[in-house]
Each structure stands twice: as C-alpha cells, then as structure tokens.
PDB file of N, CA and C in Angstrom:
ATOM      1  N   UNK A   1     -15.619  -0.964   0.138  1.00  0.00           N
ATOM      2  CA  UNK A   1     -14.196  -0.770  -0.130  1.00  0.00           C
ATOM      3  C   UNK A   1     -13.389  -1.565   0.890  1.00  0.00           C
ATOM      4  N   UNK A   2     -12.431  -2.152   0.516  1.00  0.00           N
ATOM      5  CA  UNK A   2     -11.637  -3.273   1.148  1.00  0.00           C
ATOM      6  C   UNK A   2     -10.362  -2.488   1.764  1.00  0.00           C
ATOM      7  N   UNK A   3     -10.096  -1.524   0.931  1.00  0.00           N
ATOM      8  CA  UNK A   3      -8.899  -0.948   2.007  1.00  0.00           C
ATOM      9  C   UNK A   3      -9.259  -0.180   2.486  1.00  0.00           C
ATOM     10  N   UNK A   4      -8.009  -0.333   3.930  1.00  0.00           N
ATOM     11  CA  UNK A   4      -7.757   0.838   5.091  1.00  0.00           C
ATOM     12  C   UNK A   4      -7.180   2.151   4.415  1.00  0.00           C
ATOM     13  N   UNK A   5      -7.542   2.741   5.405  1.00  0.00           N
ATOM     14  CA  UNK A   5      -7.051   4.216   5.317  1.00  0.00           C
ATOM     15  C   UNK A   5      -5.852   4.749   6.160  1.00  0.00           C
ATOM     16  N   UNK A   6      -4.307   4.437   5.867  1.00  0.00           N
ATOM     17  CA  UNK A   6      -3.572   4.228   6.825  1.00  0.00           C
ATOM     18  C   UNK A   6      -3.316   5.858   7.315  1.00  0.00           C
ATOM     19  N   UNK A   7      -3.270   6.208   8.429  1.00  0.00           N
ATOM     20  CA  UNK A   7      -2.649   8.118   9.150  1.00  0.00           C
ATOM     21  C   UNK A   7      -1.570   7.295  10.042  1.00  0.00           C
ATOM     22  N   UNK A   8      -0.932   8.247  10.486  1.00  0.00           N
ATOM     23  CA  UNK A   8       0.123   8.437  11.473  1.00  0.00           C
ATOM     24  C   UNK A   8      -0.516   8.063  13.124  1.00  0.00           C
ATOM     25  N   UNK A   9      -1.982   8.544  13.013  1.00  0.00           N
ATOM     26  CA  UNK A   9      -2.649   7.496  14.044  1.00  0.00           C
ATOM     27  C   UNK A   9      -2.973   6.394  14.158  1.00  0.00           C
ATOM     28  N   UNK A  10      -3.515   5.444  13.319  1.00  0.00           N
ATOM     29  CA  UNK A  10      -3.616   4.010  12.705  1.00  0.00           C
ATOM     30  C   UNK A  10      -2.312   3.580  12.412  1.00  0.00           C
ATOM     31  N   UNK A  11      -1.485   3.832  12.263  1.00  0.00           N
ATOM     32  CA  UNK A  11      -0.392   2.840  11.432  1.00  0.00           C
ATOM     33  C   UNK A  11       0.012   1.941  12.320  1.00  0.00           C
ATOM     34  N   UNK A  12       0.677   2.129  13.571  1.00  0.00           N
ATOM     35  CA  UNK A  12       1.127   0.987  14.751  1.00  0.00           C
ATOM     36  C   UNK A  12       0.389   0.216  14.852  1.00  0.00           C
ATOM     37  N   UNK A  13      -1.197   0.321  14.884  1.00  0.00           N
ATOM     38  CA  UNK A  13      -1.861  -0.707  14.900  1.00  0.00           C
ATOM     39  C   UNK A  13      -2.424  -1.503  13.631  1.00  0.00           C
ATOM     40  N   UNK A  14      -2.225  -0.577  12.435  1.00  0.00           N
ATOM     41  CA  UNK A  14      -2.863  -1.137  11.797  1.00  0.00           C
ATOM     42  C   UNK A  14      -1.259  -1.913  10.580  1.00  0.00           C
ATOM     43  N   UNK A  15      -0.531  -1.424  10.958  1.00  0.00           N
ATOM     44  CA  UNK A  15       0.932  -1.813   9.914  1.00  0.00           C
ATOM     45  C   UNK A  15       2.020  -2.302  10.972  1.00  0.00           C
ATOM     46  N   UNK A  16       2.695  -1.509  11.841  1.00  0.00           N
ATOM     47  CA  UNK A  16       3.537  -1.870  12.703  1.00  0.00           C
ATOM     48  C   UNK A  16       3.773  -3.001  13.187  1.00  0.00           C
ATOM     49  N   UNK A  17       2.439  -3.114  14.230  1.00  0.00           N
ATOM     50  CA  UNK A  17       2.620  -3.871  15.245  1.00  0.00           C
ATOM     51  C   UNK A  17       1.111  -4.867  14.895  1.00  0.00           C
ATOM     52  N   UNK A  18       0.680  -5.252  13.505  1.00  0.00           N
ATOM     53  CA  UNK A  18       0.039  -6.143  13.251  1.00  0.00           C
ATOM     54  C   UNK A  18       0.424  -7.424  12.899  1.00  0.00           C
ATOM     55  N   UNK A  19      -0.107  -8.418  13.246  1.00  0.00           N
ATOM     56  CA  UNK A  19       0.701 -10.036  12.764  1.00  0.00           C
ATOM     57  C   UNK A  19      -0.482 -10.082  12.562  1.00  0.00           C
ATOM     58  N   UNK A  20      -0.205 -11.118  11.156  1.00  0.00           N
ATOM     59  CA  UNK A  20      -1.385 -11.722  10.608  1.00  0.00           C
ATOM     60  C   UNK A  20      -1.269 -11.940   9.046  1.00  0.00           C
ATOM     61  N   UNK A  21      -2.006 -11.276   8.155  1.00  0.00           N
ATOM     62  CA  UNK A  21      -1.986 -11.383   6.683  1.00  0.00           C
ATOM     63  C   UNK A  21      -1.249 -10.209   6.293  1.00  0.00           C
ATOM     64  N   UNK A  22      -0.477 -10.712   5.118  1.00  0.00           N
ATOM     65  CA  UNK A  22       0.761  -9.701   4.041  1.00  0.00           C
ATOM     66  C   UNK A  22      -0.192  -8.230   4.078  1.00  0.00           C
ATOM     67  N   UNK A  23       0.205  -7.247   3.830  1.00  0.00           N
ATOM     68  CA  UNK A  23      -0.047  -6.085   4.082  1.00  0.00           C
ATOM     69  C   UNK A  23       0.754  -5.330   2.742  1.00  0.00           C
ATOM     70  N   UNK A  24      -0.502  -4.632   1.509  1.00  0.00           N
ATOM     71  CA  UNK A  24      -0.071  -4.016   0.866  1.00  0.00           C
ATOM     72  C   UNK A  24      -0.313  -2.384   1.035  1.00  0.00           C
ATOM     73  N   UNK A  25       0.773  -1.653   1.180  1.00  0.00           N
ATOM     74  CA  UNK A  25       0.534  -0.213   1.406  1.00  0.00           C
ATOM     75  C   UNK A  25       0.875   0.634   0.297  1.00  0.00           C
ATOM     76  N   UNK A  26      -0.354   1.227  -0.365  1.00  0.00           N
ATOM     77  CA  UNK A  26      -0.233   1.879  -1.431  1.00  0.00           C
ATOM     78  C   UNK A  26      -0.065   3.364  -1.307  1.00  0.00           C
ATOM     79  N   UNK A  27       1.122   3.645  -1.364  1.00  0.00           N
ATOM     80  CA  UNK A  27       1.088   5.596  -1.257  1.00  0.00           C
ATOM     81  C   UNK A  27       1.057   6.389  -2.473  1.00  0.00           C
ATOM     82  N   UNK A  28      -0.228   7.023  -2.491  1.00  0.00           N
ATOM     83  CA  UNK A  28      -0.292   7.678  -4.055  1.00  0.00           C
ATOM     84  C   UNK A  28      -0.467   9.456  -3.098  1.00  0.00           C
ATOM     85  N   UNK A  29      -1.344  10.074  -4.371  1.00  0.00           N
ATOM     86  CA  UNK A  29      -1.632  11.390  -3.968  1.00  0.00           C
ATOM     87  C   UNK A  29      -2.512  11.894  -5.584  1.00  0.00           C
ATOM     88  N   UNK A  30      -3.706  12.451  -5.012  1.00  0.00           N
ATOM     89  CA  UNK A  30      -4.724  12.866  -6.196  1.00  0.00           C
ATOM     90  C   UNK A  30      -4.153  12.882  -7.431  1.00  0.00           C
ATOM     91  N   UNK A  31      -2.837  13.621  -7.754  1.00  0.00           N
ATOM     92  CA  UNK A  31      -2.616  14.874  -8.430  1.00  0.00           C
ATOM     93  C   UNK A  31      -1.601  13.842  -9.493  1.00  0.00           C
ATOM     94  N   UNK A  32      -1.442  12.291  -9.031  1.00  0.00           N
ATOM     95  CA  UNK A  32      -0.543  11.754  -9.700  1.00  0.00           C
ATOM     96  C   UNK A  32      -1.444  10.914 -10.618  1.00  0.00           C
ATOM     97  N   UNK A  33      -0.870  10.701 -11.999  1.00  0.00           N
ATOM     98  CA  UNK A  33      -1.573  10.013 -12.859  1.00  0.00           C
ATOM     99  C   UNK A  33      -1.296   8.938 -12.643  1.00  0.00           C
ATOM    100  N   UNK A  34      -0.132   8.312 -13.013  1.00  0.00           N
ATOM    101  CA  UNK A  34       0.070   7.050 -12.711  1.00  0.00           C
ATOM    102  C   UNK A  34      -1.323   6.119 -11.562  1.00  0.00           C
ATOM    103  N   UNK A  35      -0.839   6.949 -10.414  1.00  0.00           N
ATOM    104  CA  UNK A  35      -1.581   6.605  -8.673  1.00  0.00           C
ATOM    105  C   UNK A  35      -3.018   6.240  -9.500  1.00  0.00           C
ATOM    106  N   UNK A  36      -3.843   7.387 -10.082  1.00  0.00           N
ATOM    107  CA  UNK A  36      -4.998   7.406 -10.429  1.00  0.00           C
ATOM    108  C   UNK A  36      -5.343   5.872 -11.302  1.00  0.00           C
ATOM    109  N   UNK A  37      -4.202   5.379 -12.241  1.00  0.00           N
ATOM    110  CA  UNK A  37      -4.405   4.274 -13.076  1.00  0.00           C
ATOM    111  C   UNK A  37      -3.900   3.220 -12.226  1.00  0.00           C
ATOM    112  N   UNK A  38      -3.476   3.241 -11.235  1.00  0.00           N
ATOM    113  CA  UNK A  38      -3.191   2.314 -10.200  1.00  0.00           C
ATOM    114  C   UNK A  38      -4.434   1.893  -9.168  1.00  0.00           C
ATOM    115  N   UNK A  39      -4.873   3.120  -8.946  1.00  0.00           N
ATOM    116  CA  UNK A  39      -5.538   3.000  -8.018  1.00  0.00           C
ATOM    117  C   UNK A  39      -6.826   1.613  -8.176  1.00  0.00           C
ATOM    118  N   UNK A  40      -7.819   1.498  -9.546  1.00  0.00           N
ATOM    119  CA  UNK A  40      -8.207   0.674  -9.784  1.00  0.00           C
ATOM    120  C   UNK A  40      -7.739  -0.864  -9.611  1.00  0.00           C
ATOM    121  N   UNK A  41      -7.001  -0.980  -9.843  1.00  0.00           N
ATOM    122  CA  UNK A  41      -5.890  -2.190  -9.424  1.00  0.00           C
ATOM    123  C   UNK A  41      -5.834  -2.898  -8.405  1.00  0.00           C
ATOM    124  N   UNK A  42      -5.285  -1.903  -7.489  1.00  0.00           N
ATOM    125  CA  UNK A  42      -4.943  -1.696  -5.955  1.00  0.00           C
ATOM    126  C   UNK A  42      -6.533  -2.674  -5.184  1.00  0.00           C
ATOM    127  N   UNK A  43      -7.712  -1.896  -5.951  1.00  0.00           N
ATOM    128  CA  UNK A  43      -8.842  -2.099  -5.047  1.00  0.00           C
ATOM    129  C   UNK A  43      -9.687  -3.300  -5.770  1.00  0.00           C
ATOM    130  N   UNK A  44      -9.089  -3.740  -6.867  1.00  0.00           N
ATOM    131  CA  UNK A  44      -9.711  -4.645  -7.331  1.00  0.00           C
ATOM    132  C   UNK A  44      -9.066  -5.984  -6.539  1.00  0.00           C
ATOM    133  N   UNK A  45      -7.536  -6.219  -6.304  1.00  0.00           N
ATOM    134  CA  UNK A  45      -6.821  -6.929  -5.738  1.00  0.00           C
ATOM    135  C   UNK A  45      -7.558  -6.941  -4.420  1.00  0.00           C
ATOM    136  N   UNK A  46      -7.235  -5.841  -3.373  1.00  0.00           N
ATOM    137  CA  UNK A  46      -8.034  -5.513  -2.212  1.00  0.00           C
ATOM    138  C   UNK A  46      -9.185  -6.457  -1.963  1.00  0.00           C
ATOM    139  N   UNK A  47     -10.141  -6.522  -2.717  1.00  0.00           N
ATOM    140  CA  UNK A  47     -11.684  -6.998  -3.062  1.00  0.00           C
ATOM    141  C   UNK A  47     -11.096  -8.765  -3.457  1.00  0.00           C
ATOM    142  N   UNK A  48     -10.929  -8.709  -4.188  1.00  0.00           N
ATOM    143  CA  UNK A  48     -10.826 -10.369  -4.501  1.00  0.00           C
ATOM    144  C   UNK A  48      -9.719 -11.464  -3.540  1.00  0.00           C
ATOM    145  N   UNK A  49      -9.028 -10.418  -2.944  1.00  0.00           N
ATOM    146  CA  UNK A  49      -7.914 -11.358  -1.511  1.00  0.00           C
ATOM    147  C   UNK A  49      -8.328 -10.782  -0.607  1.00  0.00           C
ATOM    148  N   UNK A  50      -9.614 -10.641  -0.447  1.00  0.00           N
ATOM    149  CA  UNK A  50     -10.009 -10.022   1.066  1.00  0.00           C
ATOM    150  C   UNK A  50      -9.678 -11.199   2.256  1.00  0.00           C
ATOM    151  N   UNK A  51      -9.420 -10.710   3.436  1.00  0.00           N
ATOM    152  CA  UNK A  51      -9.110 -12.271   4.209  1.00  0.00           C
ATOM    153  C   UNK A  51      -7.789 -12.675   3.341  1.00  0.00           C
ATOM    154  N   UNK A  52      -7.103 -12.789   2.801  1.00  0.00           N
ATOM    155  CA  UNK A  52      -5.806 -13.135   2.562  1.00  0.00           C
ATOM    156  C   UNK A  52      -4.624 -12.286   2.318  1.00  0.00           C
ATOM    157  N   UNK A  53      -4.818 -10.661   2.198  1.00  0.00           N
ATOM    158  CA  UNK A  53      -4.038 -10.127   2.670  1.00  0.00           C
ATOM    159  C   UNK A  53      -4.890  -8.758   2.963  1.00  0.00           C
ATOM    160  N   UNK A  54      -4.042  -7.816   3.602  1.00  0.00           N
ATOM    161  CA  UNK A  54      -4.642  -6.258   3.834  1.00  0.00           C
ATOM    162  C   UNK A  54      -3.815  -5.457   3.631  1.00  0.00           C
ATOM    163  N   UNK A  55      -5.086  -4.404   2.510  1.00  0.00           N
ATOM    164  CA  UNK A  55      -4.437  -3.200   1.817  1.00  0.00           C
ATOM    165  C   UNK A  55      -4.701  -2.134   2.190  1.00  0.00           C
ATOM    166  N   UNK A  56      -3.442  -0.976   2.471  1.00  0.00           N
ATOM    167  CA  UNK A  56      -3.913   0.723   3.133  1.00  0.00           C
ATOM    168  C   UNK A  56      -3.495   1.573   2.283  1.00  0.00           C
ATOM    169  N   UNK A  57      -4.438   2.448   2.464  1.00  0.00           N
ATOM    170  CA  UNK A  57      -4.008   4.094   1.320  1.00  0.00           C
ATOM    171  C   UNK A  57      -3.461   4.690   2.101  1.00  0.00           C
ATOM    172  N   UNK A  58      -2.409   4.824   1.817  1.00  0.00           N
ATOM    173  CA  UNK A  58      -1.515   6.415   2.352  1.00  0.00           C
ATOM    174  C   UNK A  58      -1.471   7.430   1.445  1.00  0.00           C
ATOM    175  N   UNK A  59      -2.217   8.698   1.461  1.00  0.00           N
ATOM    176  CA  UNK A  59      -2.059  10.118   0.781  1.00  0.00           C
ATOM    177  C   UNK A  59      -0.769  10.347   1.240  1.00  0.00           C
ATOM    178  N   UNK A  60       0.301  10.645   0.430  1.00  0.00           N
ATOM    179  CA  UNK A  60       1.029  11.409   0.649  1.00  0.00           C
ATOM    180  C   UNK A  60       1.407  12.691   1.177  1.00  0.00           C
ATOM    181  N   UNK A  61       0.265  13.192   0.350  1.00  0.00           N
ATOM    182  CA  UNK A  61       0.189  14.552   0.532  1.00  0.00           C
ATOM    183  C   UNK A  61      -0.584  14.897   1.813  1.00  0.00           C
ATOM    184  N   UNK A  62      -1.454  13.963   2.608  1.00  0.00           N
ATOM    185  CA  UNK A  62      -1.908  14.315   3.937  1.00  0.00           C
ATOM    186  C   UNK A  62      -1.704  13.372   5.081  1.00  0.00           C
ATOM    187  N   UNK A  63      -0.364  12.587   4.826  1.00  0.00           N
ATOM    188  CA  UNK A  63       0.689  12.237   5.427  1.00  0.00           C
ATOM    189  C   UNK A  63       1.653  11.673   5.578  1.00  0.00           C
ATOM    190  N   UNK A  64       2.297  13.158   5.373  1.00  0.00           N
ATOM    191  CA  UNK A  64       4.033  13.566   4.904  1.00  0.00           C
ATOM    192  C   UNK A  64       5.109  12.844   5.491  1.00  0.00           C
ATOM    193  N   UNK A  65       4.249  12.554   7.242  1.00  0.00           N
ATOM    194  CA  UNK A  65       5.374  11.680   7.753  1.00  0.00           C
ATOM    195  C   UNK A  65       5.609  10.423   7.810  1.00  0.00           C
ATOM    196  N   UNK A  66       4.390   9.686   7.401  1.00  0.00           N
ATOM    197  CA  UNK A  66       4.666   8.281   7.146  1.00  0.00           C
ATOM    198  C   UNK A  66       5.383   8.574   5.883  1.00  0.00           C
ATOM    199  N   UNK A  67       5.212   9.435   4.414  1.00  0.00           N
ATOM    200  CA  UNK A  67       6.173   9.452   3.557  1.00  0.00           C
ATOM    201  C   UNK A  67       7.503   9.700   4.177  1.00  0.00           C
ATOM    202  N   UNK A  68       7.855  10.329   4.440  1.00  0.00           N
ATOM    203  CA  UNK A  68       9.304  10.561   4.911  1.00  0.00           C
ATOM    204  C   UNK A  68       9.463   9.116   5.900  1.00  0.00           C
ATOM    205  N   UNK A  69       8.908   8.109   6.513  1.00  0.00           N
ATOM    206  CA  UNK A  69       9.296   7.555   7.393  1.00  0.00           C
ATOM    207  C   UNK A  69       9.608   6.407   6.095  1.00  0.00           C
ATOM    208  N   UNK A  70       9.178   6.570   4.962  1.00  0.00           N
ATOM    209  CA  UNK A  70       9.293   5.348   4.011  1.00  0.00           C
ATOM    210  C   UNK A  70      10.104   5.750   3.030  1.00  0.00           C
ATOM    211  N   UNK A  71      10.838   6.782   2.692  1.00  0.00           N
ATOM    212  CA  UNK A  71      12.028   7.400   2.271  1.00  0.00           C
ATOM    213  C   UNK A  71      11.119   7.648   0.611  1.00  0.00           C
ATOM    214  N   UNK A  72       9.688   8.197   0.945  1.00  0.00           N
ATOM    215  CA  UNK A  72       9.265   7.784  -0.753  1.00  0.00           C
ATOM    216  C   UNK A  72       9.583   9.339  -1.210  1.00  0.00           C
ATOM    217  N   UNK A  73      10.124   8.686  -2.798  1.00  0.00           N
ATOM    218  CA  UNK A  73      10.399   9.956  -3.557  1.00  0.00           C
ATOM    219  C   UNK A  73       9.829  10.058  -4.225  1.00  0.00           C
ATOM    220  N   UNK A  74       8.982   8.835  -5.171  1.00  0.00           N
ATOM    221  CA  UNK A  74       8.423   8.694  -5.950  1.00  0.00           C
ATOM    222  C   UNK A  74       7.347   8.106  -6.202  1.00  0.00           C
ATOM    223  N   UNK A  75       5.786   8.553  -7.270  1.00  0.00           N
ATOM    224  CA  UNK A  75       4.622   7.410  -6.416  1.00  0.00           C
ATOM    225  C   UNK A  75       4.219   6.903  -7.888  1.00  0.00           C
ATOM    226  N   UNK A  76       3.475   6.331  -7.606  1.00  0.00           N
ATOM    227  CA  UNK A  76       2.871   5.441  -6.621  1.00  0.00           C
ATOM    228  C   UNK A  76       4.125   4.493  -6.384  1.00  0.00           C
ATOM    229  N   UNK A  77       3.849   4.096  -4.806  1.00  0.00           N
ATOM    230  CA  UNK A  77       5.189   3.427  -4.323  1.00  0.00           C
ATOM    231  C   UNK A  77       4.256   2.400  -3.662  1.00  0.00           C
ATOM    232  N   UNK A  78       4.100   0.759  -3.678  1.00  0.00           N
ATOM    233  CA  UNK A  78       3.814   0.068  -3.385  1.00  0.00           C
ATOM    234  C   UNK A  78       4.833  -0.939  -2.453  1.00  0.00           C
ATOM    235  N   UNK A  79       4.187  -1.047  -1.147  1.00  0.00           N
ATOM    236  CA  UNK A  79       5.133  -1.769  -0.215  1.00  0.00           C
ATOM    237  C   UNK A  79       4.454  -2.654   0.602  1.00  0.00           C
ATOM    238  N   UNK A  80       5.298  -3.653   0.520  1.00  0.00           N
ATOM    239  CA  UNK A  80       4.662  -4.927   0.663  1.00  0.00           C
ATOM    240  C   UNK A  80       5.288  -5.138   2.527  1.00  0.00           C
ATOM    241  N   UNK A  81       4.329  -5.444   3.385  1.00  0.00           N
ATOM    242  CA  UNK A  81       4.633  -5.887   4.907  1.00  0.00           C
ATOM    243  C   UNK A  81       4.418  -7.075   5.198  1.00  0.00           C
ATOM    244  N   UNK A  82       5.215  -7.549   6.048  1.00  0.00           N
ATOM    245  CA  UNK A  82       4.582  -8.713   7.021  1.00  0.00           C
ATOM    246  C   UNK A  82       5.260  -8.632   7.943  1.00  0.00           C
ATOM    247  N   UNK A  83       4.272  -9.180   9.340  1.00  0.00           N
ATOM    248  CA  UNK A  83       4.379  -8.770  10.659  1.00  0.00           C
ATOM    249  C   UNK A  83       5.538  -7.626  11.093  1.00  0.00           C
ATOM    250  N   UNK A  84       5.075  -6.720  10.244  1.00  0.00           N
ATOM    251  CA  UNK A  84       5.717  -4.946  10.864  1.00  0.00           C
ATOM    252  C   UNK A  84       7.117  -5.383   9.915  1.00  0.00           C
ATOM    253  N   UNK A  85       7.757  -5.833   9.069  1.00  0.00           N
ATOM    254  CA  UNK A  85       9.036  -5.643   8.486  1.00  0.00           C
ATOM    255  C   UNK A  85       8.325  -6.098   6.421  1.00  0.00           C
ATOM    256  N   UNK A  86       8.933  -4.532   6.146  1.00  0.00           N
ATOM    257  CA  UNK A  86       9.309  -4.853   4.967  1.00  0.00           C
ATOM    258  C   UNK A  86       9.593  -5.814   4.081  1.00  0.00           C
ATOM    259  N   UNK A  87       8.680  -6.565   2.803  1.00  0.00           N
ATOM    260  CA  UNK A  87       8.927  -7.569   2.227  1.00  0.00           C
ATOM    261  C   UNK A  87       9.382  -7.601   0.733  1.00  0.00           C
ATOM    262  N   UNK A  88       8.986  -5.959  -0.044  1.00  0.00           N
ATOM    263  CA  UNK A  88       8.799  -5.971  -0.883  1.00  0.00           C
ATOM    264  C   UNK A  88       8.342  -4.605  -1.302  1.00  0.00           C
ATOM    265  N   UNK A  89       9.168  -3.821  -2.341  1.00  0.00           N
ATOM    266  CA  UNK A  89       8.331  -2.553  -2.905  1.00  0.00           C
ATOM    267  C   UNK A  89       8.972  -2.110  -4.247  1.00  0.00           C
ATOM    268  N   UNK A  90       7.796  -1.458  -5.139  1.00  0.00           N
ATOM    269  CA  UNK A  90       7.573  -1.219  -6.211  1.00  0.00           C
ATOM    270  C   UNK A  90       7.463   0.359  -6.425  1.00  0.00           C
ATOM    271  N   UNK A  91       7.765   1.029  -7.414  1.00  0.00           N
ATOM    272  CA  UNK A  91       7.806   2.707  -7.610  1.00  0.00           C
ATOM    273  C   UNK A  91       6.877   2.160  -9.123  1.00  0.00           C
ATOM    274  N   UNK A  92       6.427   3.091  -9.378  1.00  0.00           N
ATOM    275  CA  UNK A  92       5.643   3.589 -11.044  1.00  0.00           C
ATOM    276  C   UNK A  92       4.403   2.385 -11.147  1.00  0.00           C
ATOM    277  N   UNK A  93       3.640   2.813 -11.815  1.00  0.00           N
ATOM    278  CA  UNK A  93       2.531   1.884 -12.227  1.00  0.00           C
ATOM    279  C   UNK A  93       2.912   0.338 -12.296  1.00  0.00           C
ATOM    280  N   UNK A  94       2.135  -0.672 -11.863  1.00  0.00           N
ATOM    281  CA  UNK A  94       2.536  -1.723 -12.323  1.00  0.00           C
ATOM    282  C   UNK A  94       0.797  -2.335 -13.018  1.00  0.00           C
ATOM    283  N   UNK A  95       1.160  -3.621 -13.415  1.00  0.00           N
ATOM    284  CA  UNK A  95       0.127  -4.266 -13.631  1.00  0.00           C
ATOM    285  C   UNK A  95      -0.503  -5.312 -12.395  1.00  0.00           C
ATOM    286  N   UNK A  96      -1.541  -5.871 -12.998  1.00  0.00           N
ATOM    287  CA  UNK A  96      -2.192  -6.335 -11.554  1.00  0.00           C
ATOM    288  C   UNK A  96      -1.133  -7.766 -11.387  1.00  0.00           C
ATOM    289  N   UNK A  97      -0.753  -8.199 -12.406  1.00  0.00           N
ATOM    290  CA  UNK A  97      -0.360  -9.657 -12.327  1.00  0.00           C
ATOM    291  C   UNK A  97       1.299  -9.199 -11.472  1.00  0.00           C
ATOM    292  N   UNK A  98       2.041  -8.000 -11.860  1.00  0.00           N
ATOM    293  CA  UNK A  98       3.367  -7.569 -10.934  1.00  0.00           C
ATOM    294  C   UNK A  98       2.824  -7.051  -9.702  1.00  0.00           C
ATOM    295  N   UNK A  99       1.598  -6.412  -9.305  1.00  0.00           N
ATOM    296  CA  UNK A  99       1.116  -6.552  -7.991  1.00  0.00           C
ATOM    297  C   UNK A  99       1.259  -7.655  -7.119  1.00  0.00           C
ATOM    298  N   UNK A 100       0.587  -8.854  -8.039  1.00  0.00           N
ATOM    299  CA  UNK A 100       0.020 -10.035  -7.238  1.00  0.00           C
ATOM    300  C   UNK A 100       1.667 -10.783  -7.089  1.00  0.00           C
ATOM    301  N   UNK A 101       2.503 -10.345  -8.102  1.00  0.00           N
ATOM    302  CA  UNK A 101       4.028 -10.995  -7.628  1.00  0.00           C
ATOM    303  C   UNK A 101       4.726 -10.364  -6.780  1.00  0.00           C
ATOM    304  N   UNK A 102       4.759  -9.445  -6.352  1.00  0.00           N
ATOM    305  CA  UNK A 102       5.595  -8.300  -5.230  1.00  0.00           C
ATOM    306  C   UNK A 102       4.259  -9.469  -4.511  1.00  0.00           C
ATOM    307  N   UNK A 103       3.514  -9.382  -4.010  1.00  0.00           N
ATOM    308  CA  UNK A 103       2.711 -10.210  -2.817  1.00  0.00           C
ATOM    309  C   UNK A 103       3.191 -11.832  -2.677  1.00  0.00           C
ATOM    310  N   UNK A 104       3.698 -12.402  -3.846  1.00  0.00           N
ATOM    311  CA  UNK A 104       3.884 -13.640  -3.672  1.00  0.00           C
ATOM    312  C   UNK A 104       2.593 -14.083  -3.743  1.00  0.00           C
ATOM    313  N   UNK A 105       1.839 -13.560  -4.701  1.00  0.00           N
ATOM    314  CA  UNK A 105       0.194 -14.606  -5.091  1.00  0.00           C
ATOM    315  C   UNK A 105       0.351 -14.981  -6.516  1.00  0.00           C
TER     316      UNK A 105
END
C-alpha cells in the first residue's frame, strides 16, 4: 500500500513541514459510501505515481482534529498540498481522471 496514514502525530512531518512531491490527502471515514467507492481510486493513483506524488488517509472519525483543522464538513474531501500550503480540494466522489486534474497530472 502506497499511502500514509496521516494522525495528528505524523502530520508536521509528514504534510506540514514536508517539501518535495504534491501531496494528496484523502479524508474519508468507514461508514461513508461515497469514501468506500473512492477509496479504490485514491490507491490505485497512490500505486501508479508512486515517487511523483504522496498520498495520506485521514479517518475522520479517529482524527477529529486534523478534520476541524481542515474545516471538513463533508467527505470524502480530497486536498491537494505542496510544500505545507494548500493547492487544491474536492468534496463528493470524483473520478480518477478529476483526481489526476485537482493534482495537475
């Protein structure tokens, strides 16, 4: 599996205060359907741009405060980083090809 697992302990290092490759952060939670038909997506992208960008799961539901630090109301919420600032984000299912365009691939 190609993505990180982003917590409230990892994130500075692994989102914040990383320079390097675009950074997609996917915040779902079990219980959402959409997330669930996303989720395939997410890790297929993950897998085939490995080395060209890096992707993290944020559970929502087991951590609330990176949600609240990202104002999410709604999921799956896809947000696109580079070097620690916001580039790009998406609410509701998308397809892989509106994935790979929120990334600029």
């Amino acid at each position: 599996m190609s993505e990180i697992v982003i917590t409230k302990e990892n994130f500075d290092e692994e989102v914040r205060n990383y320079r390097g490759l675009p950074i997609l952060l996917d915040f779902w939670a079990s219980w959402c359907g959409p997330c669930m038909m996303l989720a395939p997506i997410v890790e297929e992208i993950a897998e085939e741009y490995a080395g060209k960008i890096k992707v993290g799961q944020i559970n929502v539901d087991e951590q609330p405060e990176l949600a609240a630090a990202f104002n999410v109301s709604s999921i799956p919420l896809l947000v696109t980083v580079k070097d620690g600032a916001i580039t790009g984000q998406a609410v509701g299912y998308r397809s892989k090809a509106d994935v790979l365009k929120l990334l600029g691939l």
